[in-house]
C-alpha atoms as a PDB file:
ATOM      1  CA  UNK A   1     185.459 117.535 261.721  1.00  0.00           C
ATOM      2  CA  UNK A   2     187.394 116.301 258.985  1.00  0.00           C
ATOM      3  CA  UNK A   3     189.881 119.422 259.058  1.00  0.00           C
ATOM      4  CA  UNK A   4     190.751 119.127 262.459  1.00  0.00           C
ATOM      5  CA  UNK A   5     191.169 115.388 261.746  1.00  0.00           C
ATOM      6  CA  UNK A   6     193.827 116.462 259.265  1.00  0.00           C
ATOM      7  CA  UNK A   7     195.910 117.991 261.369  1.00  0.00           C
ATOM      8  CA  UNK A   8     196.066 116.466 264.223  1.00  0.00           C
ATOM      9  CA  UNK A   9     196.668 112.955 263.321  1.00  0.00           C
ATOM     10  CA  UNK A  10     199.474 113.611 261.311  1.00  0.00           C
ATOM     11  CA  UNK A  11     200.788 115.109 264.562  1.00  0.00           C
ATOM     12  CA  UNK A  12     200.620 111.166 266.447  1.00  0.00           C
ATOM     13  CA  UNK A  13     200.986 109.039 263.549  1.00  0.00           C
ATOM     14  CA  UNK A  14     202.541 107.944 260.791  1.00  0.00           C
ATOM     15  CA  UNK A  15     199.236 108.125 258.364  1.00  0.00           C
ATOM     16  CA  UNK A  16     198.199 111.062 256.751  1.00  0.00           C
ATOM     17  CA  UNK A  17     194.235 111.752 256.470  1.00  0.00           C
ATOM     18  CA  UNK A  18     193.029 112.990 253.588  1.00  0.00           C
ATOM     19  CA  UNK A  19     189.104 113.950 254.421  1.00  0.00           C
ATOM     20  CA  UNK A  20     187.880 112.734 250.946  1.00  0.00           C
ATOM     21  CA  UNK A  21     185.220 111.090 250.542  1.00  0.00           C
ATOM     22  CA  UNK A  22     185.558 106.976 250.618  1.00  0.00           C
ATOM     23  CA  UNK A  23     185.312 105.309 247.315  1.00  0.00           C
ATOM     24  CA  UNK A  24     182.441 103.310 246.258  1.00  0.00           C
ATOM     25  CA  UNK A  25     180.312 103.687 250.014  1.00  0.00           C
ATOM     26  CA  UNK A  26     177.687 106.128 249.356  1.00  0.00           C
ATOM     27  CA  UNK A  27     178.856 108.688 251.810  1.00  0.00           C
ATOM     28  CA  UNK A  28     176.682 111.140 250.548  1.00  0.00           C
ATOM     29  CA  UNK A  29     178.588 114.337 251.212  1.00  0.00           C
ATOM     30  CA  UNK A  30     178.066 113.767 254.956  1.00  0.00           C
ATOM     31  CA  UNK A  31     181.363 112.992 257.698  1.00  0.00           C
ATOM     32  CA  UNK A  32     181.212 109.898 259.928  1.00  0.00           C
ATOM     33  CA  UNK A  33     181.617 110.295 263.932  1.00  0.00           C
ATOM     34  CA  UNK A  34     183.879 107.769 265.896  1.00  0.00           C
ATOM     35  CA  UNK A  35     182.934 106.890 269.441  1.00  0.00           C
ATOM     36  CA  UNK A  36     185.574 105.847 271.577  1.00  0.00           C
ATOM     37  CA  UNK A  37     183.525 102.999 273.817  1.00  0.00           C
ATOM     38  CA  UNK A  38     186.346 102.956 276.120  1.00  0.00           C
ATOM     39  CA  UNK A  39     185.583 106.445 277.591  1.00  0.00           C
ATOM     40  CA  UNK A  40     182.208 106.779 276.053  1.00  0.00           C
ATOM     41  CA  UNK A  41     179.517 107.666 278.805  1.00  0.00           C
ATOM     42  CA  UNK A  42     176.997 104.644 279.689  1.00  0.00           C
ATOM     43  CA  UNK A  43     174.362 106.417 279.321  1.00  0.00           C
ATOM     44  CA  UNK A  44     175.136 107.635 276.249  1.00  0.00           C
ATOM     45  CA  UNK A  45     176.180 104.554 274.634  1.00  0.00           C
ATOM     46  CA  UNK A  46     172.585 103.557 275.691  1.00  0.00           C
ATOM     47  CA  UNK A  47     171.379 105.957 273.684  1.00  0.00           C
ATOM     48  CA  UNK A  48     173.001 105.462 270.612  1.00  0.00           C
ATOM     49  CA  UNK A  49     171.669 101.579 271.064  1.00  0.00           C
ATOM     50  CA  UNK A  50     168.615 102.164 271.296  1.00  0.00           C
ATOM     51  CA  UNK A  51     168.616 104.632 268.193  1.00  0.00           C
ATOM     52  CA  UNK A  52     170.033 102.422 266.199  1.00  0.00           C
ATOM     53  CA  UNK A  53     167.877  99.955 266.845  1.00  0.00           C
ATOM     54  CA  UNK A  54     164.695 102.182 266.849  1.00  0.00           C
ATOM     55  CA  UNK A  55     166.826 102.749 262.893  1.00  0.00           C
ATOM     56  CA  UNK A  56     167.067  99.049 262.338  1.00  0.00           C
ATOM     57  CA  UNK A  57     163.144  98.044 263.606  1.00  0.00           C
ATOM     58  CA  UNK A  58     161.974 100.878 261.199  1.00  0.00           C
ATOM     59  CA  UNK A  59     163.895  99.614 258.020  1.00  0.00           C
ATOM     60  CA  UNK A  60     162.272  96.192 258.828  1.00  0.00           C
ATOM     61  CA  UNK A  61     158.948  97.713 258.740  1.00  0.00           C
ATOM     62  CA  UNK A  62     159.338  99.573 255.981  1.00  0.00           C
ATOM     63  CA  UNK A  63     160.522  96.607 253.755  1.00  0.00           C
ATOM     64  CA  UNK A  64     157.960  94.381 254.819  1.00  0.00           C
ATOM     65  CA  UNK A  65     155.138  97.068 253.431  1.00  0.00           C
ATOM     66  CA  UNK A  66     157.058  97.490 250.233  1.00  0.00           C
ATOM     67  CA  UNK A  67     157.339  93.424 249.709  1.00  0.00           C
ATOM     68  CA  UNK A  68     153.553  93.210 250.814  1.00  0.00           C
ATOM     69  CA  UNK A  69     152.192  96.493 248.558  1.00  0.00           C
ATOM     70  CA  UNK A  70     154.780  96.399 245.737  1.00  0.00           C
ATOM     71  CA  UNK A  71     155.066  92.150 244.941  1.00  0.00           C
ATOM     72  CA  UNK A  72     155.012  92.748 240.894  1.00  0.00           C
ATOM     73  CA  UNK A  73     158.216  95.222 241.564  1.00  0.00           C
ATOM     74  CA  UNK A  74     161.321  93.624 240.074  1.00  0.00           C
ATOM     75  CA  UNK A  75     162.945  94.784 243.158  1.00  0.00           C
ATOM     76  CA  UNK A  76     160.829  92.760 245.580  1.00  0.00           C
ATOM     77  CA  UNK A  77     163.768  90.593 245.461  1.00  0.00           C
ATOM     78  CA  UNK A  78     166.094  92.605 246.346  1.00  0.00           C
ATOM     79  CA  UNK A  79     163.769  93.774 249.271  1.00  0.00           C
ATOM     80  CA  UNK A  80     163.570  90.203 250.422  1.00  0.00           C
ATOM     81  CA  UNK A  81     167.466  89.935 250.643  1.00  0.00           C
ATOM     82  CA  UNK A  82     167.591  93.172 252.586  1.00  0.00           C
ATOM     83  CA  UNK A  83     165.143  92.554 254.686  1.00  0.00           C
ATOM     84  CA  UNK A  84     166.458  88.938 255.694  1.00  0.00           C
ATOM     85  CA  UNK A  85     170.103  90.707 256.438  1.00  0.00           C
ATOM     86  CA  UNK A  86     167.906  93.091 258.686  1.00  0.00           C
ATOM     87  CA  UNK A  87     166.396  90.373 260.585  1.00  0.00           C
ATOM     88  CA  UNK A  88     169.790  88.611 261.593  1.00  0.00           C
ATOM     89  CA  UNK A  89     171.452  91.988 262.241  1.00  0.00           C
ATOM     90  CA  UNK A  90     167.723  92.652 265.049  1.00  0.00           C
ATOM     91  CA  UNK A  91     168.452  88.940 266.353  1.00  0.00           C
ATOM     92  CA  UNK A  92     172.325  88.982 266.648  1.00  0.00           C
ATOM     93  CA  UNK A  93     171.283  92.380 268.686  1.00  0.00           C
ATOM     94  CA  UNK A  94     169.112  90.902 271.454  1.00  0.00           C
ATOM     95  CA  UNK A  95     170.725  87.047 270.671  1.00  0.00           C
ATOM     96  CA  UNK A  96     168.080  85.090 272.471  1.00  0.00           C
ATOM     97  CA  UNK A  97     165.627  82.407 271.362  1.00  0.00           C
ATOM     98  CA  UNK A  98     162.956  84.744 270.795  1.00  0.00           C
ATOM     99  CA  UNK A  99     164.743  87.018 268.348  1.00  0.00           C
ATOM    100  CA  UNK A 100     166.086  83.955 266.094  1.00  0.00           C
ATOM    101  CA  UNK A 101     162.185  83.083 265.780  1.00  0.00           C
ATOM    102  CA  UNK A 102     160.890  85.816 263.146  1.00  0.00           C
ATOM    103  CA  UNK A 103     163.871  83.897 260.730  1.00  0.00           C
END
């Protein structure tokens, strides 16, 4: 994706792409997909909604088992901050009472 990135924006704009990877993100070796929402299909963007939340419920879970099974860890802390970001991130999603109540 990246290579066809590279030369076709140069072609309708003035920035040039370079494809490497971004500094100090933990890309992993992998290459990031852009959804345009404008055209994007509505049942697609449903999809991808609902996966990343099914993605964002999981990580939840999975920090609350290593806070409850790991508390001597010395990066139960660090779990704690994570999973409180998690929590706002799930109730800025569905932004109702309910979902500000797990805080």
């Amino acid at each position: 994706m990246s290579g066809y990135i590279k030369r076709v924006v140069p072609r309708n704009s003035k920035q040039q792409p370079d494809g490497r990877p971004l500094y100090g993100v933990g890309d992993k070796g992998g290459e990031y997909v852009f959804y345009n929402t404008l055209i994007e299909p509505k049942d697609v963007r449903a999809f991808r909604e609902a996966s990343q939340e099914k993605v964002l419920n999981h990580s939840i879970r999975l920090l609350e088992i290593f806070i409850a099974n790991y508390s001597d860890s010395p990066l139960k802390q660090e779990a704690k901050t994570v999973l409180r970001a998690k929590r706002w991130e799930k109730a800025r999603i569905h932004d109702n009472i309910e979902s500000y109540a797990d805080l």
